[in-house]
N, C-alpha and C. Protein backbone atom coordinates (compact mmCIF):
# COMPACT_ATOMS: atom_id res chain seq x y z
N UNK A 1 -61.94 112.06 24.86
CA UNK A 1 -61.11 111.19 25.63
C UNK A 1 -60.54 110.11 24.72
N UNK A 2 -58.99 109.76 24.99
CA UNK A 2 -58.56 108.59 24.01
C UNK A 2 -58.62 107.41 24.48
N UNK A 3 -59.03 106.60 23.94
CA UNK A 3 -59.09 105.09 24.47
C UNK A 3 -57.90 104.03 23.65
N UNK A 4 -57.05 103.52 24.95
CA UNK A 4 -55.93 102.68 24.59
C UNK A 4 -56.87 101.40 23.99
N UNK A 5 -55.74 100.51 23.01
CA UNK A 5 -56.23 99.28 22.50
C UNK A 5 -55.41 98.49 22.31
N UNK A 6 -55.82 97.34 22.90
CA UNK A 6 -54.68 96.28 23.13
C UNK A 6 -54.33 95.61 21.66
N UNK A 7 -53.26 95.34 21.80
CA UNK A 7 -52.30 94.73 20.43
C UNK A 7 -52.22 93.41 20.59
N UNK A 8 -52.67 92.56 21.54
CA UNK A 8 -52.82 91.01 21.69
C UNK A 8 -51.75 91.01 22.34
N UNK A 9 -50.71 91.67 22.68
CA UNK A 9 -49.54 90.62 23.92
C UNK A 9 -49.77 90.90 24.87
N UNK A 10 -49.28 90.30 25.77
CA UNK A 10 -49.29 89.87 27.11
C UNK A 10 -48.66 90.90 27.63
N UNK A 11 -49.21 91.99 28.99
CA UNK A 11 -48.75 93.05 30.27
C UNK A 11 -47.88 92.50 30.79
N UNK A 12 -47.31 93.31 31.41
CA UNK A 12 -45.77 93.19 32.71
C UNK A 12 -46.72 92.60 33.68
N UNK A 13 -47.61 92.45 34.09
CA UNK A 13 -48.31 91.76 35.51
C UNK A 13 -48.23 90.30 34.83
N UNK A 14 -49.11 90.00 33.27
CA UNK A 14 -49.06 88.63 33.30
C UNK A 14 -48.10 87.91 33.11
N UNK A 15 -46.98 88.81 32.29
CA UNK A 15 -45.54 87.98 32.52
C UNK A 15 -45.18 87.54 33.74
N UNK A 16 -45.27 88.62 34.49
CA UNK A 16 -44.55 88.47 35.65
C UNK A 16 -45.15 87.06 36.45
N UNK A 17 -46.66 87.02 36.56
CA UNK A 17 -47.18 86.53 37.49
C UNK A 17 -46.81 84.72 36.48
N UNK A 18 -46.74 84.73 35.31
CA UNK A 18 -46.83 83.09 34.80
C UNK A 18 -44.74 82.70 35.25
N UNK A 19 -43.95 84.51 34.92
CA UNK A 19 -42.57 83.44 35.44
C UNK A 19 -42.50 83.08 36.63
N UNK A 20 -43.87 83.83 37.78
CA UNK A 20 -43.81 83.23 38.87
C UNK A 20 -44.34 82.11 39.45
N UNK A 21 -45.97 81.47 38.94
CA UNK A 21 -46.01 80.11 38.45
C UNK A 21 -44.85 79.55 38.24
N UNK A 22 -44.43 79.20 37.06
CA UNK A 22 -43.39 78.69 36.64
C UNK A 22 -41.79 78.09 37.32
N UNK A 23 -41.75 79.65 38.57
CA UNK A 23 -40.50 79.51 38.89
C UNK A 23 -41.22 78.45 40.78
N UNK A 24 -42.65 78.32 40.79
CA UNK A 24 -43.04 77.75 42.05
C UNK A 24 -43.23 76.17 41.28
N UNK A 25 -43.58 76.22 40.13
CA UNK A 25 -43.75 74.47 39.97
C UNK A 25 -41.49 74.30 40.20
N UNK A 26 -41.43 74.92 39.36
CA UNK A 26 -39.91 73.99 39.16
C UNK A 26 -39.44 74.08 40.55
N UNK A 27 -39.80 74.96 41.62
CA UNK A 27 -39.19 74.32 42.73
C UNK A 27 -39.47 73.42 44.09
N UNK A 28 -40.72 72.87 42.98
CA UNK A 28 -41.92 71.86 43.56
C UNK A 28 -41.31 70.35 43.44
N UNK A 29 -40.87 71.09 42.23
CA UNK A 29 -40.39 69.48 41.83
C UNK A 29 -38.34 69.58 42.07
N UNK A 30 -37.81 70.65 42.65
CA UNK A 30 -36.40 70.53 42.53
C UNK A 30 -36.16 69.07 43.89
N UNK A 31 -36.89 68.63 44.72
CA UNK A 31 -36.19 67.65 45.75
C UNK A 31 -36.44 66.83 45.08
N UNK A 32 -36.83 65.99 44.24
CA UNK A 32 -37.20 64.59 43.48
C UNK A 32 -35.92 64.58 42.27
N UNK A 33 -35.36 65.73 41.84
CA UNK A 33 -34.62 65.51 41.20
C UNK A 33 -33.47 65.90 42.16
N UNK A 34 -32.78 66.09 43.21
CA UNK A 34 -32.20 65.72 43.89
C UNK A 34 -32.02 64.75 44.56
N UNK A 35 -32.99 64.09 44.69
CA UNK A 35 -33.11 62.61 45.14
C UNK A 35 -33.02 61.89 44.35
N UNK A 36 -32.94 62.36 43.46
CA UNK A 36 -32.62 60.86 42.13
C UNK A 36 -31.19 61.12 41.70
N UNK A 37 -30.94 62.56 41.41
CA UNK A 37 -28.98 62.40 41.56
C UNK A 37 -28.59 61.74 42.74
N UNK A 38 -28.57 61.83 43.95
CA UNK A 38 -28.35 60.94 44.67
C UNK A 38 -28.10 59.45 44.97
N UNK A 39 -29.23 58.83 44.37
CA UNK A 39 -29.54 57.66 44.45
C UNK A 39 -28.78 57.19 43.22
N UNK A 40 -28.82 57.84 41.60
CA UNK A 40 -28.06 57.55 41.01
C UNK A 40 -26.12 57.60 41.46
N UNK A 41 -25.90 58.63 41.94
CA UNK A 41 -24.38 58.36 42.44
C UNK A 41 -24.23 57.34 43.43
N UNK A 42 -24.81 57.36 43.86
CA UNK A 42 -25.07 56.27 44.95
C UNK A 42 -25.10 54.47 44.57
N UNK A 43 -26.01 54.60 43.59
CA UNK A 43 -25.73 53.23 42.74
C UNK A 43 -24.38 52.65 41.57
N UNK A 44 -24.30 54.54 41.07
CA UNK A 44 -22.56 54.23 40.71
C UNK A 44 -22.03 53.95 41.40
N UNK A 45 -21.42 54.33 42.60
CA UNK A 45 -20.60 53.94 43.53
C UNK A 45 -20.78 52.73 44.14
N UNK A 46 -22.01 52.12 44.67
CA UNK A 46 -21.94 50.91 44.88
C UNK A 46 -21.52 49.28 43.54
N UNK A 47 -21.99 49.94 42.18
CA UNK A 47 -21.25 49.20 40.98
C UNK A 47 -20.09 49.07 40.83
N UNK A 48 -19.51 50.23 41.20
CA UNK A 48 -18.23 50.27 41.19
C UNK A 48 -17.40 49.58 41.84
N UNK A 49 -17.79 49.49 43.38
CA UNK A 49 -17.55 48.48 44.56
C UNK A 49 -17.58 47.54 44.04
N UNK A 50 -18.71 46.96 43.47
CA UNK A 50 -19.08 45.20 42.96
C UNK A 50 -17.84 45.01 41.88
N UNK A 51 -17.69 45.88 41.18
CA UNK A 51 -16.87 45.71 40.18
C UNK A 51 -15.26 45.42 40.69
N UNK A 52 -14.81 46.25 41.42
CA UNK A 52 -13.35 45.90 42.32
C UNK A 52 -13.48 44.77 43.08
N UNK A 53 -14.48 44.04 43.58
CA UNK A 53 -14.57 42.79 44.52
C UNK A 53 -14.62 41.86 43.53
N UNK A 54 -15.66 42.17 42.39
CA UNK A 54 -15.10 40.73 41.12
C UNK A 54 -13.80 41.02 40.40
N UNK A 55 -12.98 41.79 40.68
CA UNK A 55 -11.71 41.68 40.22
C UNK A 55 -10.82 40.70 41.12
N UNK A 56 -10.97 41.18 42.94
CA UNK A 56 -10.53 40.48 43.51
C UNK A 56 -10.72 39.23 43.92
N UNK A 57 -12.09 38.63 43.42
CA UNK A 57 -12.31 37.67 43.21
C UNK A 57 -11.44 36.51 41.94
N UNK A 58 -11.41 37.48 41.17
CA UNK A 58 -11.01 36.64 39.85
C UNK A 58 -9.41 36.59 40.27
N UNK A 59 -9.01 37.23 41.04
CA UNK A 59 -7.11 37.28 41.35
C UNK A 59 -6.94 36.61 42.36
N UNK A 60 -8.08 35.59 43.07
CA UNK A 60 -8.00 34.85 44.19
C UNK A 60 -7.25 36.03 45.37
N UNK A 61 -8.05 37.32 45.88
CA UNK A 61 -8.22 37.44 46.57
C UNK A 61 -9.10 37.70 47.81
N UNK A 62 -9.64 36.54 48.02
CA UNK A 62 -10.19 36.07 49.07
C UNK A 62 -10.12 35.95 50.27
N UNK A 63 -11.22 36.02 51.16
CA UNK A 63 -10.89 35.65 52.65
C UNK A 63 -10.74 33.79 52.72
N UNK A 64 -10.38 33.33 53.65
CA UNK A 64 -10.27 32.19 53.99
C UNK A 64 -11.69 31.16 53.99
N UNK A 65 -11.77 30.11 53.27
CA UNK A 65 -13.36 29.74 53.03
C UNK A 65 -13.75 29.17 54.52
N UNK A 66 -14.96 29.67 54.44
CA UNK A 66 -15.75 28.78 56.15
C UNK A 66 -16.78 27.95 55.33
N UNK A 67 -16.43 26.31 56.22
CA UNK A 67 -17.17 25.78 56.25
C UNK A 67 -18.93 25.55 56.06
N UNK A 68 -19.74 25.30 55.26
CA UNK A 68 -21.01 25.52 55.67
C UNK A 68 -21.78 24.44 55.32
N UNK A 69 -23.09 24.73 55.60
CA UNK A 69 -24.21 23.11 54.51
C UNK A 69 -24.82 24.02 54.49
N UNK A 70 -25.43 24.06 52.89
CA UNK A 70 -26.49 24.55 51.98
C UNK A 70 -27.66 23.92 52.19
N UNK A 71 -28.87 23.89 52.05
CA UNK A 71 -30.04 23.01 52.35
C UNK A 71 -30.99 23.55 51.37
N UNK A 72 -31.16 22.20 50.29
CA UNK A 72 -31.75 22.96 49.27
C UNK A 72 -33.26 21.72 48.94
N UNK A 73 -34.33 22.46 49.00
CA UNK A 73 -35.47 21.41 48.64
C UNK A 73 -35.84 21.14 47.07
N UNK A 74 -36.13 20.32 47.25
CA UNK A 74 -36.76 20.03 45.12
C UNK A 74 -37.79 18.80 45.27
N UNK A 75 -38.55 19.49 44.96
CA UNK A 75 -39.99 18.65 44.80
C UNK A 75 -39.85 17.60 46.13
N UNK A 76 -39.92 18.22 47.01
CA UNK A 76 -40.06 18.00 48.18
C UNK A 76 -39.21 17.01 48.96
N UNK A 77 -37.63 16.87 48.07
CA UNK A 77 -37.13 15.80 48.88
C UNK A 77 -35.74 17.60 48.87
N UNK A 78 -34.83 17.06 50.54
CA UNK A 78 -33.72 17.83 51.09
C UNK A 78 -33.00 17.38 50.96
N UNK A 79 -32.01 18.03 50.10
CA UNK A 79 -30.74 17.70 49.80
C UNK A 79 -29.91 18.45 50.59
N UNK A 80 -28.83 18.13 50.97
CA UNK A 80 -27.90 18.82 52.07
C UNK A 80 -26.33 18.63 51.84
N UNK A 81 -26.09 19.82 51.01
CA UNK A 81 -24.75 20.11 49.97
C UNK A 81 -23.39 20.84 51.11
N UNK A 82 -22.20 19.89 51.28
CA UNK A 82 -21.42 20.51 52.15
C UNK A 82 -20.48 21.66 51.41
N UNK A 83 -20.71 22.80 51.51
CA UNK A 83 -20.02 23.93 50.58
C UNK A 83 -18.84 24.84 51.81
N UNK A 84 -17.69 25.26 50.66
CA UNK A 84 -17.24 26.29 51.37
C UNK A 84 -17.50 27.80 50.61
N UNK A 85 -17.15 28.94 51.73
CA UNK A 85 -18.12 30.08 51.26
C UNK A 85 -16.77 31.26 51.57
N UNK A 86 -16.31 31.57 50.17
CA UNK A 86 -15.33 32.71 50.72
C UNK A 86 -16.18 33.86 50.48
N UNK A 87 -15.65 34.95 51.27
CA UNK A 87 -16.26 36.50 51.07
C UNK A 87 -15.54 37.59 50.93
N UNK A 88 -16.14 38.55 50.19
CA UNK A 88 -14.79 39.76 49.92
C UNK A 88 -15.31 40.64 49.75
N UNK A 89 -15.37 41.77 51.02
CA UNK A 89 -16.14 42.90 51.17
C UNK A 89 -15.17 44.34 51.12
N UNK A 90 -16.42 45.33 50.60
CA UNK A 90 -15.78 46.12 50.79
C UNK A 90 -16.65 47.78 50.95
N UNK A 91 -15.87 48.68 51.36
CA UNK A 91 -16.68 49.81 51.82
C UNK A 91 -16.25 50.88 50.77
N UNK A 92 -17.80 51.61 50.38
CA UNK A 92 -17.59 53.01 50.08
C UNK A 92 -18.59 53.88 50.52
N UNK A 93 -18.55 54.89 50.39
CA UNK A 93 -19.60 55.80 49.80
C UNK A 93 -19.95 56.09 52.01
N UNK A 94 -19.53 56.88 52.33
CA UNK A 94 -19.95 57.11 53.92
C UNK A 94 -20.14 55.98 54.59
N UNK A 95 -19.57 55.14 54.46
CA UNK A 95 -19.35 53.55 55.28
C UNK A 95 -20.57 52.84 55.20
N UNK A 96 -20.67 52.52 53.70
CA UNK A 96 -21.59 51.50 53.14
C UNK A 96 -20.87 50.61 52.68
N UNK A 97 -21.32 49.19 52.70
CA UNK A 97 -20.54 48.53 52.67
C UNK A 97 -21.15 47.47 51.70
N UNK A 98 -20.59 46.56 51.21
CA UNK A 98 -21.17 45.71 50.04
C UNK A 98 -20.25 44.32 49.98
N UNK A 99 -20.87 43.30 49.87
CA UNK A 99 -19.90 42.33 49.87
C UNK A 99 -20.20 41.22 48.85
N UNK A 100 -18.92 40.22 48.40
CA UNK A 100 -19.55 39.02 47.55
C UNK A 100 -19.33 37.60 48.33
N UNK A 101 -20.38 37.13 48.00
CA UNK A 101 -20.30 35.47 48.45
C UNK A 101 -20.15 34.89 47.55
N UNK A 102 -18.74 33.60 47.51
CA UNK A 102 -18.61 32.60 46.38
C UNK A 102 -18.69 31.29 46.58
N UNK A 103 -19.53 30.58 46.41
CA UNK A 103 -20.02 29.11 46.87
C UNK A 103 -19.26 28.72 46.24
N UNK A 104 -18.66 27.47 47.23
CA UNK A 104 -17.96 26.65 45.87
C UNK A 104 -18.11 25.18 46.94
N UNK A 105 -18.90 24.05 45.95
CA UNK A 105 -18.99 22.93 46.60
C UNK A 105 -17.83 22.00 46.99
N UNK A 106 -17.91 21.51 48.20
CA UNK A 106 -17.00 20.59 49.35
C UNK A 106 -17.10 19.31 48.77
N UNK A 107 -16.11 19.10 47.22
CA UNK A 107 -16.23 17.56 47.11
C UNK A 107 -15.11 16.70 47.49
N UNK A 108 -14.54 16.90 48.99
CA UNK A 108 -13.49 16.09 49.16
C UNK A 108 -14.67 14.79 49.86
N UNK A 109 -14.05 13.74 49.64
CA UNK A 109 -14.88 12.59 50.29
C UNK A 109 -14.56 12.63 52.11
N UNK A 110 -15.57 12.17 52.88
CA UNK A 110 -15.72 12.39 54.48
C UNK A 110 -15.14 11.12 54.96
């Protein structure tokens, strides 16, 4: 009777069975890296937003300033700063929306 003798590589079962390991981790982990493309486009697009609102900021286009008082403590005494507050919002990304606030202090005298 002849007796086969292995040559040290690896059978068609253990290939098979490690590209199938292999092909169950990577799709263990495929939603985490879908969720992070996501979140990354998602944060481009909202930069991007910020970035067109400080343009329109810097070209004075603004909404109309509203009135406000700031109320700010420091070592325990309240100071109470009369500011106006323009805002300039804007939407992307499936109606997300992002906006800037620009303080700018009320020094006309009362």
């Amino acid at each position: 009777m002849r007796t086969v003798e292995r040559s040290g590589g690896f059978t068609l079962i253990e290939l098979l069975i490690a590209v199938f390991l292999f092909g169950l981790i990577a799709i263990s982990f495929l939603p985490l890296f879908l969720n992070s493309y996501k979140n990354i486009r998602r944060s481009g697009e909202r930069t991007e937003a910020v970035y067109r609102l400080q343009k329109k900021i810097e070209t004075n286009q603004y909404t109309d300033p509203e009135a406000e008082q700031l109320n700010l403590v420091f070592q325990g005494k309240q100071i109470k700063i009369d500011i106006n507050k323009f805002t300039v919002e804007m939407e992307y990304d499936d109606n997300q929306k992002t906006a800037i606030f620009l303080f700018e202090a009320d020094l006309t005298e009362p």
